[in-house]
Protein backbone atom coordinates (compact mmCIF):
# COMPACT_ATOMS: atom_id res chain seq x y z
CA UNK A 1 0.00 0.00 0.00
CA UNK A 2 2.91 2.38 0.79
CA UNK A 3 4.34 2.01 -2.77
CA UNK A 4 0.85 3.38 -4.38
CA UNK A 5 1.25 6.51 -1.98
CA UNK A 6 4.72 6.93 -2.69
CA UNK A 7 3.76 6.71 -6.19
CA UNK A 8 1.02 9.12 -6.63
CA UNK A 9 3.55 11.38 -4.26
CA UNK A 10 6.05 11.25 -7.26
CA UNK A 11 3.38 11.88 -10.04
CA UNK A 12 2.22 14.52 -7.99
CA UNK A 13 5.12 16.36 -6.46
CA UNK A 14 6.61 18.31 -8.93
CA UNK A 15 3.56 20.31 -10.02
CA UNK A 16 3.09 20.95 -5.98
CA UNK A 17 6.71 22.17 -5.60
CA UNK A 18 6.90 24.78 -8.59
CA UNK A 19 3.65 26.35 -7.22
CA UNK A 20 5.15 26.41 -3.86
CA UNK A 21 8.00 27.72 -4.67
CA UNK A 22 6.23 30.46 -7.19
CA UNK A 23 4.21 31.51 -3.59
CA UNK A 24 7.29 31.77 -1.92
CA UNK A 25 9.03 33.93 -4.03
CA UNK A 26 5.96 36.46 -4.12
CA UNK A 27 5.87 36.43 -0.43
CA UNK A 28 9.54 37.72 -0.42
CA UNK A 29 9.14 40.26 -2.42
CA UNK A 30 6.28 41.55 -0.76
CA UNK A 31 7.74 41.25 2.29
CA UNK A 32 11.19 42.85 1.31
CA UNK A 33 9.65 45.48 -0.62
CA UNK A 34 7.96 46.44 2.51
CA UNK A 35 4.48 46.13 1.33
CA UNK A 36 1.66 47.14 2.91
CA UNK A 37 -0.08 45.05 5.59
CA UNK A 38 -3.29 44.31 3.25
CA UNK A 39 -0.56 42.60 0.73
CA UNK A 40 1.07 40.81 2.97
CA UNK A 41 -2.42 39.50 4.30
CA UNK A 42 -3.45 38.59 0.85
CA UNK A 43 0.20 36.58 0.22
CA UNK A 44 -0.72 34.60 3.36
CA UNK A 45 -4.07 34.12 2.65
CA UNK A 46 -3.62 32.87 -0.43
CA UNK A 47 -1.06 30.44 0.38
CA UNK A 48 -3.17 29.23 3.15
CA UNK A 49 -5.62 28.48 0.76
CA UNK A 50 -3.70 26.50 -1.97
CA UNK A 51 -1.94 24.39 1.04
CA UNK A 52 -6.02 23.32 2.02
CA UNK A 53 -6.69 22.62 -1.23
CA UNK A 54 -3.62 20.55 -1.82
CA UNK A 55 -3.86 18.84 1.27
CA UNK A 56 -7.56 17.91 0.63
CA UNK A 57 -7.19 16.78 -2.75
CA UNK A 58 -4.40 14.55 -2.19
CA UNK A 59 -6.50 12.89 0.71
CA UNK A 60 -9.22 12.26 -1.33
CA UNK A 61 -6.78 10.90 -3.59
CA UNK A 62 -4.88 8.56 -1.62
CA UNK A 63 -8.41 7.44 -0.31
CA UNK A 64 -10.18 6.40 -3.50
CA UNK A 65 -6.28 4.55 -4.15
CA UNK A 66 -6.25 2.74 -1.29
CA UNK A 67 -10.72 1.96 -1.72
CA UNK A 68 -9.65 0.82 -5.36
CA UNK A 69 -6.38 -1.40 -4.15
CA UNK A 70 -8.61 -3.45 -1.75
């Protein structure tokens, strides 16, 4: 069972890095620019949001995996 979820992590992981990454790099330059406090709330906002949706869709994922593998 862990080779399926280490498998979908692999198909999966590259796409999630690179938009990571992309978030990160916005949040530093708003943050070193010295943006205001309504940008910096929308940065974190944001990246709060993308993190729930990632972390919800690769539940649901793994789930219907590991339904379909049984």
């Amino acid at each position: 069972m862990s080779s399926v979820t280490s498998l979908f992590n692999k198909l999966t992981e590259n796409k999630n890095d690179k938009e990571h990454e992309t978030a990160l790099i916005n949040r530093r330059r708003v943050m070193c620019r010295g943006g205001t406090k309504a940008e910096k709330q929308k940065y974190e906002e944001e990246e709060k949001q993308k993190n729930i949706h990632w972390s919800t869709t690769k539940t649901f994922y793994i789930t219907r995996i590991k339904i379909l593998t049984t």
